[in-house]
PDB file of N, CA and C in Angstrom:
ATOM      1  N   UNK A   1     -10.146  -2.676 -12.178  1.00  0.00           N
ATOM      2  CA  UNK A   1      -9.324  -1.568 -11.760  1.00  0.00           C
ATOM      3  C   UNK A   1      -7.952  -2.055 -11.301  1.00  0.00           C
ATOM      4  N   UNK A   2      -7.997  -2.947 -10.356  1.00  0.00           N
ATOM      5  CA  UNK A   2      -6.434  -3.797 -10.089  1.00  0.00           C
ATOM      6  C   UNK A   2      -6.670  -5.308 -10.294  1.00  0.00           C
ATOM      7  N   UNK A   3      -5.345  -5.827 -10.495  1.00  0.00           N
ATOM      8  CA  UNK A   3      -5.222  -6.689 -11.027  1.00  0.00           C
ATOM      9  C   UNK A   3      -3.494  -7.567 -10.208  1.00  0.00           C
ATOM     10  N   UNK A   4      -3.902  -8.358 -10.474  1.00  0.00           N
ATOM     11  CA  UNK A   4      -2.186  -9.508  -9.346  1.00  0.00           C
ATOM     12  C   UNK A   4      -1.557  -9.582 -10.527  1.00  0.00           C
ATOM     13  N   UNK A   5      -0.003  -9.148 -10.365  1.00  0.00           N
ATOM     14  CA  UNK A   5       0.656  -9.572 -11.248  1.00  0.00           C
ATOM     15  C   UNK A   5       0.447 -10.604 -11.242  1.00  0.00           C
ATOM     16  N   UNK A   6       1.109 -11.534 -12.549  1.00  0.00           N
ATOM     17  CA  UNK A   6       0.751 -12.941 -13.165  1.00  0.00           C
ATOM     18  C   UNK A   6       0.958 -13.974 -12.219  1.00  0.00           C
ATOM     19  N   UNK A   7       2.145 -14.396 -11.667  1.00  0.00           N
ATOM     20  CA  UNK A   7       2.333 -15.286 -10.481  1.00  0.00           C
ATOM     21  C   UNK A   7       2.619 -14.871  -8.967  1.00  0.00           C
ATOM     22  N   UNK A   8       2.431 -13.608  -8.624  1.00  0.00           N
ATOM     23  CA  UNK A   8       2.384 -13.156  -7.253  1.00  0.00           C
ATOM     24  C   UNK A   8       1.010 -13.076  -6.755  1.00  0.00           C
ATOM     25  N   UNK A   9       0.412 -13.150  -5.514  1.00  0.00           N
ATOM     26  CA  UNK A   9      -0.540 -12.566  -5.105  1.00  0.00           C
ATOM     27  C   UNK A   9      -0.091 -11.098  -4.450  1.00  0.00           C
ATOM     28  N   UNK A  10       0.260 -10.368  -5.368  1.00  0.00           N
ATOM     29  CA  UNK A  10       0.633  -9.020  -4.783  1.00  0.00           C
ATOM     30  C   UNK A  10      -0.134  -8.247  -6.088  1.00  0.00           C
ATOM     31  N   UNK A  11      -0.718  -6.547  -5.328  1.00  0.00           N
ATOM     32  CA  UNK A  11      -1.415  -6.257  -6.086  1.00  0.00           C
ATOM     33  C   UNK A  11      -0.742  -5.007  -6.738  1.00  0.00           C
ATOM     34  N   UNK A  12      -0.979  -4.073  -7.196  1.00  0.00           N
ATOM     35  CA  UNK A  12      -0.017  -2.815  -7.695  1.00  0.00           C
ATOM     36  C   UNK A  12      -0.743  -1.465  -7.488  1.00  0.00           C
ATOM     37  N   UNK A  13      -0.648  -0.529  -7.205  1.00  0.00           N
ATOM     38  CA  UNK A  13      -1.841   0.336  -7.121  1.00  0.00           C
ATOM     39  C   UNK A  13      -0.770   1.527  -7.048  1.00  0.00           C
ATOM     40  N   UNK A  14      -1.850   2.967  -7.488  1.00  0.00           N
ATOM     41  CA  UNK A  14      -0.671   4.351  -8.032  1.00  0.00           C
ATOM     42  C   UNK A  14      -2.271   5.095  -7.871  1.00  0.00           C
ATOM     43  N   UNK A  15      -1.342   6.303  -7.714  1.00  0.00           N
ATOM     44  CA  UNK A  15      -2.863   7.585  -7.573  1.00  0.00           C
ATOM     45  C   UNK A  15      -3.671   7.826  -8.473  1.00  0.00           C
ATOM     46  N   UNK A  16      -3.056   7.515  -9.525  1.00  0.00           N
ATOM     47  CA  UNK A  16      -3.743   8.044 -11.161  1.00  0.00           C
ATOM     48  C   UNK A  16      -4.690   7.028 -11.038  1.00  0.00           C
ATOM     49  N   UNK A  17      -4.708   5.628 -10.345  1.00  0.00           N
ATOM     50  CA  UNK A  17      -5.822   5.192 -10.565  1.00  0.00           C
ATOM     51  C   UNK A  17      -7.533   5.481 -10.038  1.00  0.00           C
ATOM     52  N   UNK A  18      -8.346   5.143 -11.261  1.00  0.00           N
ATOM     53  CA  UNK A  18      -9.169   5.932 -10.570  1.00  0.00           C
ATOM     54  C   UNK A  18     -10.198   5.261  -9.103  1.00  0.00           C
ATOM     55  N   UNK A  19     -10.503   5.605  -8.665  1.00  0.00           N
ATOM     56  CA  UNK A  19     -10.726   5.123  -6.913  1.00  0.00           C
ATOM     57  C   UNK A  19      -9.658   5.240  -5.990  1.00  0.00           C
ATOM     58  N   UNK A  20      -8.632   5.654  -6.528  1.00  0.00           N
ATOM     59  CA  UNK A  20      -7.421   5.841  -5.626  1.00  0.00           C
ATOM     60  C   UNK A  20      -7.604   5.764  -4.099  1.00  0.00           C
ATOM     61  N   UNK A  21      -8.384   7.051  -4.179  1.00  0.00           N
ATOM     62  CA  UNK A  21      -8.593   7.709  -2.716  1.00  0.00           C
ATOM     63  C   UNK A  21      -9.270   6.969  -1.865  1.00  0.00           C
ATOM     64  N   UNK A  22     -10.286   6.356  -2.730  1.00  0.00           N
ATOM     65  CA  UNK A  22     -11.245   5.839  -1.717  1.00  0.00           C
ATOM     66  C   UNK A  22     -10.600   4.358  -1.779  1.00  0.00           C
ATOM     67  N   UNK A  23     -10.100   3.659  -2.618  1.00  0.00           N
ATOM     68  CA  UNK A  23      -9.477   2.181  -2.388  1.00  0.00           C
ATOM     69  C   UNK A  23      -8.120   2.962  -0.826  1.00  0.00           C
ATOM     70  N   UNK A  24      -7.557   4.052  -0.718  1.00  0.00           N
ATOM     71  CA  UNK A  24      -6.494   4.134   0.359  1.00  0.00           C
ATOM     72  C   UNK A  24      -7.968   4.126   1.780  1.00  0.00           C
ATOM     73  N   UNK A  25      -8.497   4.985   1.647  1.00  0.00           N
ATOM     74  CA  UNK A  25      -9.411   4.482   2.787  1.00  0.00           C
ATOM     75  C   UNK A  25     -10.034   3.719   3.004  1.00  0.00           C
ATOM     76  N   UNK A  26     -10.258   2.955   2.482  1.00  0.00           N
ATOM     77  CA  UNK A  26     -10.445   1.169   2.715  1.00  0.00           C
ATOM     78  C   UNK A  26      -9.425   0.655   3.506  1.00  0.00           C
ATOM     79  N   UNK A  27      -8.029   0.761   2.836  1.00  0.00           N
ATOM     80  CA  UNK A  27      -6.545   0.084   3.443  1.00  0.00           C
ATOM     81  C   UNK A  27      -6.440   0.343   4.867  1.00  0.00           C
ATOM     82  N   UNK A  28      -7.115   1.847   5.085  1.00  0.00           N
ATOM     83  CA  UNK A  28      -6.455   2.166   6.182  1.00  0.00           C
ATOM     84  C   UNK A  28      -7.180   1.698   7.584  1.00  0.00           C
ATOM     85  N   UNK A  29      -8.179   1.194   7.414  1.00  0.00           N
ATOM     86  CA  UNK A  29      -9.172   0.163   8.211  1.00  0.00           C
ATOM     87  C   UNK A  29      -8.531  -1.202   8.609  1.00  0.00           C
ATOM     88  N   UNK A  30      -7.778  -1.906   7.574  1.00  0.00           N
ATOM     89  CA  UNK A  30      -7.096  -2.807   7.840  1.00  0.00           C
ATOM     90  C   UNK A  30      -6.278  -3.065   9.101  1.00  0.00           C
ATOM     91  N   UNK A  31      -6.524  -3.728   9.912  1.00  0.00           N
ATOM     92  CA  UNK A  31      -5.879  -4.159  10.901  1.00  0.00           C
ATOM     93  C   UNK A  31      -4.266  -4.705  10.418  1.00  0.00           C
ATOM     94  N   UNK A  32      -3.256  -3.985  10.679  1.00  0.00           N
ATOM     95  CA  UNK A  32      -1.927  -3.670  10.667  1.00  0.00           C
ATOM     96  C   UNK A  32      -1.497  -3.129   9.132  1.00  0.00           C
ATOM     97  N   UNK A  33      -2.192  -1.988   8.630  1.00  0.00           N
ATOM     98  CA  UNK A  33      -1.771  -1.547   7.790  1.00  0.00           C
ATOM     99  C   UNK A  33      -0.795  -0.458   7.821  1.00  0.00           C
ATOM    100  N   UNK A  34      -0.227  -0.085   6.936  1.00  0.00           N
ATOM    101  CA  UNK A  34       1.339   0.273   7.010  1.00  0.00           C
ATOM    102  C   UNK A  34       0.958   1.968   6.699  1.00  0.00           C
ATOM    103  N   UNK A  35       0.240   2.668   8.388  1.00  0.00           N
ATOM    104  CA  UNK A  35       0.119   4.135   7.984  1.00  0.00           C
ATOM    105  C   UNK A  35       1.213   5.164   7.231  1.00  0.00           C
ATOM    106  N   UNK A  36       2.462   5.118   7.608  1.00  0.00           N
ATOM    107  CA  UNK A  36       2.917   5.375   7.323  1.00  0.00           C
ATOM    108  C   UNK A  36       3.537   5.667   5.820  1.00  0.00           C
ATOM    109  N   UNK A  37       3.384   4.902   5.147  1.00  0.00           N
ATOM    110  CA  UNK A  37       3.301   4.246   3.503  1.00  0.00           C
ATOM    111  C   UNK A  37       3.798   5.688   2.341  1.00  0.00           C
ATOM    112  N   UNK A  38       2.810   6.969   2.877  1.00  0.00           N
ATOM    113  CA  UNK A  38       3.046   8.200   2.113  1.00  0.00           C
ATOM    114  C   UNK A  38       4.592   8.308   2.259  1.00  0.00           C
ATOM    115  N   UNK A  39       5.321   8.819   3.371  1.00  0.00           N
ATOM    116  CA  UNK A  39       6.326   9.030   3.792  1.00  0.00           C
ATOM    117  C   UNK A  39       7.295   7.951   2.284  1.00  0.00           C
ATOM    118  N   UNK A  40       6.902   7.075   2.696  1.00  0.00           N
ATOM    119  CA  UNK A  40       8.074   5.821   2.197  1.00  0.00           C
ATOM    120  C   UNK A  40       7.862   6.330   0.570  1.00  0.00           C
ATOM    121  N   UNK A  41       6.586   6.485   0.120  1.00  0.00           N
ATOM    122  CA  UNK A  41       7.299   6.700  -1.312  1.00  0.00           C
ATOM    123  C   UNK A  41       7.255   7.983  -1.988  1.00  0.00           C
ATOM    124  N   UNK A  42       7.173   9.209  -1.066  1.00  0.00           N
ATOM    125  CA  UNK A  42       7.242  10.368  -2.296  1.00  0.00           C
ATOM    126  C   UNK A  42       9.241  10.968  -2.312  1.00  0.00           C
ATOM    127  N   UNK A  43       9.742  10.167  -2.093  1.00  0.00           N
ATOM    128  CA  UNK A  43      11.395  10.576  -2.099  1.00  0.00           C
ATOM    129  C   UNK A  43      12.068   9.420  -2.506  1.00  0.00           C
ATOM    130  N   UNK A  44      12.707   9.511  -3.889  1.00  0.00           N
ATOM    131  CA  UNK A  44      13.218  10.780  -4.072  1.00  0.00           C
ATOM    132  C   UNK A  44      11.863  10.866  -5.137  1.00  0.00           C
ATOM    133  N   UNK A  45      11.430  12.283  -5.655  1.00  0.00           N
ATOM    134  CA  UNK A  45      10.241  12.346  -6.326  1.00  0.00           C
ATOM    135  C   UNK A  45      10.778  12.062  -7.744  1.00  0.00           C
ATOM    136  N   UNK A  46       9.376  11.469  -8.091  1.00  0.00           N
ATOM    137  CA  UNK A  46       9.388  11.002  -9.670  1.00  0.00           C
ATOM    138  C   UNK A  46       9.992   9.903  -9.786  1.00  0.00           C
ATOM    139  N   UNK A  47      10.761   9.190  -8.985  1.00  0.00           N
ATOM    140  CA  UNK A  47      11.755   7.674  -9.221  1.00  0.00           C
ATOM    141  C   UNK A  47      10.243   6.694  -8.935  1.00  0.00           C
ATOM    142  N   UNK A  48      10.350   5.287  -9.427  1.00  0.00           N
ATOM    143  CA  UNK A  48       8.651   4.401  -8.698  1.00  0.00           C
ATOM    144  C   UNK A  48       9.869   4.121  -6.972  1.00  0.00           C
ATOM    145  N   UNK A  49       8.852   4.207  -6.120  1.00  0.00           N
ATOM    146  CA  UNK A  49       9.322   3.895  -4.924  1.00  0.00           C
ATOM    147  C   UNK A  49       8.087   3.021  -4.625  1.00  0.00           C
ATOM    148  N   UNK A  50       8.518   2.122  -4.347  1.00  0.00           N
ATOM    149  CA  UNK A  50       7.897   0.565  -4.038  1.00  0.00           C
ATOM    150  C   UNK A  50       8.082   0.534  -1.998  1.00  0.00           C
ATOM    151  N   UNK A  51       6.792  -0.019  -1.824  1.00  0.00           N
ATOM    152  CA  UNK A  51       6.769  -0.042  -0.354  1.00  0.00           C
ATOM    153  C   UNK A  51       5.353  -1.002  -0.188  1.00  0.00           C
ATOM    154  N   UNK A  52       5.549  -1.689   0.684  1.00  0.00           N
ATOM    155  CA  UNK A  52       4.331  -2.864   1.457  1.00  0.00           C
ATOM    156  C   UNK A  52       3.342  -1.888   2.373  1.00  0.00           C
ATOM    157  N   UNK A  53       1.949  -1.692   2.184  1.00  0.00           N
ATOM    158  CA  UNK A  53       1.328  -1.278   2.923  1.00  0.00           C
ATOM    159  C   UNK A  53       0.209  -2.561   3.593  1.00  0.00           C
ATOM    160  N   UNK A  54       0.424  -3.487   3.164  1.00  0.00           N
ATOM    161  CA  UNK A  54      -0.396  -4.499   3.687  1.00  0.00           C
ATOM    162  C   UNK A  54       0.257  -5.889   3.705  1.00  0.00           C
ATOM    163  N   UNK A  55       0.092  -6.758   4.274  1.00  0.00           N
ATOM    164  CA  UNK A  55       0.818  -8.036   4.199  1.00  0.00           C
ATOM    165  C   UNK A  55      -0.197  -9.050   4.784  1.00  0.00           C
ATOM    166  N   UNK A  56      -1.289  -9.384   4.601  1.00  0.00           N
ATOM    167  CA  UNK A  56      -1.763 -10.073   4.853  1.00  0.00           C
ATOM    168  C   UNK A  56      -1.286 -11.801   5.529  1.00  0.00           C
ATOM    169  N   UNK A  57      -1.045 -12.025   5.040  1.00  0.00           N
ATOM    170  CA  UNK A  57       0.006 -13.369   5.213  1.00  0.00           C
ATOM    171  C   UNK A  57       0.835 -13.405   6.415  1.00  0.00           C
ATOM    172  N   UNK A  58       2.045 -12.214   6.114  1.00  0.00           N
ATOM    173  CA  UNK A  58       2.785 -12.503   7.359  1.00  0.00           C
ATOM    174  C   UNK A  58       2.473 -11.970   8.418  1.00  0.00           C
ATOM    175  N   UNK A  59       0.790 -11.499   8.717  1.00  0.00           N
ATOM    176  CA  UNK A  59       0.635 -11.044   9.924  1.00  0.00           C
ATOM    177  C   UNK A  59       1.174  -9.948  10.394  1.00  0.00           C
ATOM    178  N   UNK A  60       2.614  -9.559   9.619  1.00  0.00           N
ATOM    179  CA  UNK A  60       2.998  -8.335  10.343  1.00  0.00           C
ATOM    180  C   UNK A  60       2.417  -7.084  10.463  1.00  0.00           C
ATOM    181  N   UNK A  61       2.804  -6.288  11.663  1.00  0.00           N
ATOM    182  CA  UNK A  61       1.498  -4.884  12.116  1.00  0.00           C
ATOM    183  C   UNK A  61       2.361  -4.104  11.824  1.00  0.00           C
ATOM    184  N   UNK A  62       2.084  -3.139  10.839  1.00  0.00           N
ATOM    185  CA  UNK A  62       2.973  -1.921  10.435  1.00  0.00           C
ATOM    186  C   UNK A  62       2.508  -0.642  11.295  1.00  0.00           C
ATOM    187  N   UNK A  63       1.778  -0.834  11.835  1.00  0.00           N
ATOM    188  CA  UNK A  63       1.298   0.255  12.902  1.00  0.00           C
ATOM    189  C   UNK A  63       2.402   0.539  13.893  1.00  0.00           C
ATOM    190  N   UNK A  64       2.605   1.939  14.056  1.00  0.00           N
ATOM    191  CA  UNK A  64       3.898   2.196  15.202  1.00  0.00           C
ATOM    192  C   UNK A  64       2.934   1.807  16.063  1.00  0.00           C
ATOM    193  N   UNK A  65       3.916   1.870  17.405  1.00  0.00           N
ATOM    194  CA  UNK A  65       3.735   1.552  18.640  1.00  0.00           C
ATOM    195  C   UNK A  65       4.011   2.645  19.514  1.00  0.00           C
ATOM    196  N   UNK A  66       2.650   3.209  19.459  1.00  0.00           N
ATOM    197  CA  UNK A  66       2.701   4.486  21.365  1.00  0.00           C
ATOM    198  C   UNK A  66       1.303   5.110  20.852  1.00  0.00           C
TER     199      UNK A  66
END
Protein backbone atom coordinates (compact mmCIF):
# COMPACT_ATOMS: atom_id res chain seq x y z
CA UNK A 1 0.00 0.00 0.00
CA UNK A 2 2.99 2.57 0.77
CA UNK A 3 6.10 2.53 -0.25
CA UNK A 4 9.69 5.07 0.54
CA UNK A 5 10.55 6.91 -2.21
CA UNK A 6 13.79 5.38 -3.71
CA UNK A 7 16.51 7.12 -1.53
CA UNK A 8 14.52 8.90 1.26
CA UNK A 9 13.13 7.23 4.22
CA UNK A 10 10.08 9.36 3.78
CA UNK A 11 6.83 7.82 3.01
CA UNK A 12 3.92 9.43 0.69
CA UNK A 13 0.38 8.86 1.56
CA UNK A 14 -3.13 10.68 -0.08
CA UNK A 15 -6.86 9.77 0.80
CA UNK A 16 -7.58 7.82 -2.29
CA UNK A 17 -5.45 5.40 -0.74
CA UNK A 18 -7.12 2.61 0.34
CA UNK A 19 -6.77 2.32 4.37
CA UNK A 20 -6.49 5.92 4.36
CA UNK A 21 -8.59 6.43 7.30
CA UNK A 22 -7.55 3.91 9.33
CA UNK A 23 -3.55 4.25 8.44
CA UNK A 24 -4.53 8.43 9.79
CA UNK A 25 -5.68 6.80 13.03
CA UNK A 26 -2.81 4.94 13.64
CA UNK A 27 -0.64 8.39 13.07
CA UNK A 28 -2.58 10.02 15.40
CA UNK A 29 -1.43 7.78 18.42
CA UNK A 30 2.01 8.69 17.64
CA UNK A 31 3.68 10.50 20.20
CA UNK A 32 4.36 14.08 18.57
CA UNK A 33 2.34 13.76 15.63
CA UNK A 34 1.49 16.76 13.65
CA UNK A 35 -2.55 17.07 14.61
CA UNK A 36 -2.93 19.67 12.91
CA UNK A 37 -1.78 18.33 9.32
CA UNK A 38 -5.65 18.69 7.73
CA UNK A 39 -5.48 22.44 8.09
CA UNK A 40 -1.91 22.56 6.30
CA UNK A 41 -3.01 20.84 3.21
CA UNK A 42 -6.55 21.44 1.96
CA UNK A 43 -5.55 25.28 0.69
CA UNK A 44 -5.23 26.25 -1.81
CA UNK A 45 -7.61 23.21 -3.03
CA UNK A 46 -6.60 20.88 -5.73
CA UNK A 47 -2.73 22.25 -5.81
CA UNK A 48 -0.49 18.77 -3.93
CA UNK A 49 0.22 20.59 -0.60
CA UNK A 50 3.01 18.72 1.04
CA UNK A 51 3.30 18.87 4.93
CA UNK A 52 5.31 16.58 7.73
CA UNK A 53 2.94 14.86 9.99
CA UNK A 54 5.53 12.71 11.61
CA UNK A 55 9.27 13.01 12.00
CA UNK A 56 10.48 10.39 13.70
CA UNK A 57 14.15 11.20 13.74
CA UNK A 58 14.14 14.68 14.70
CA UNK A 59 12.15 14.09 17.70
CA UNK A 60 10.24 17.08 17.01
CA UNK A 61 6.52 17.32 18.86
CA UNK A 62 4.10 18.85 16.49
CA UNK A 63 1.55 18.83 19.17
CA UNK A 64 0.47 22.51 20.23
CA UNK A 65 1.07 23.42 23.55
CA UNK A 66 -2.01 24.28 26.18
Amino acid sequence: MLGPNDSDPMWTVHEELEGFQALMKSFERLPGFNNLWFPAIVKPAFAENRTVIFDRASGKDFRPIG
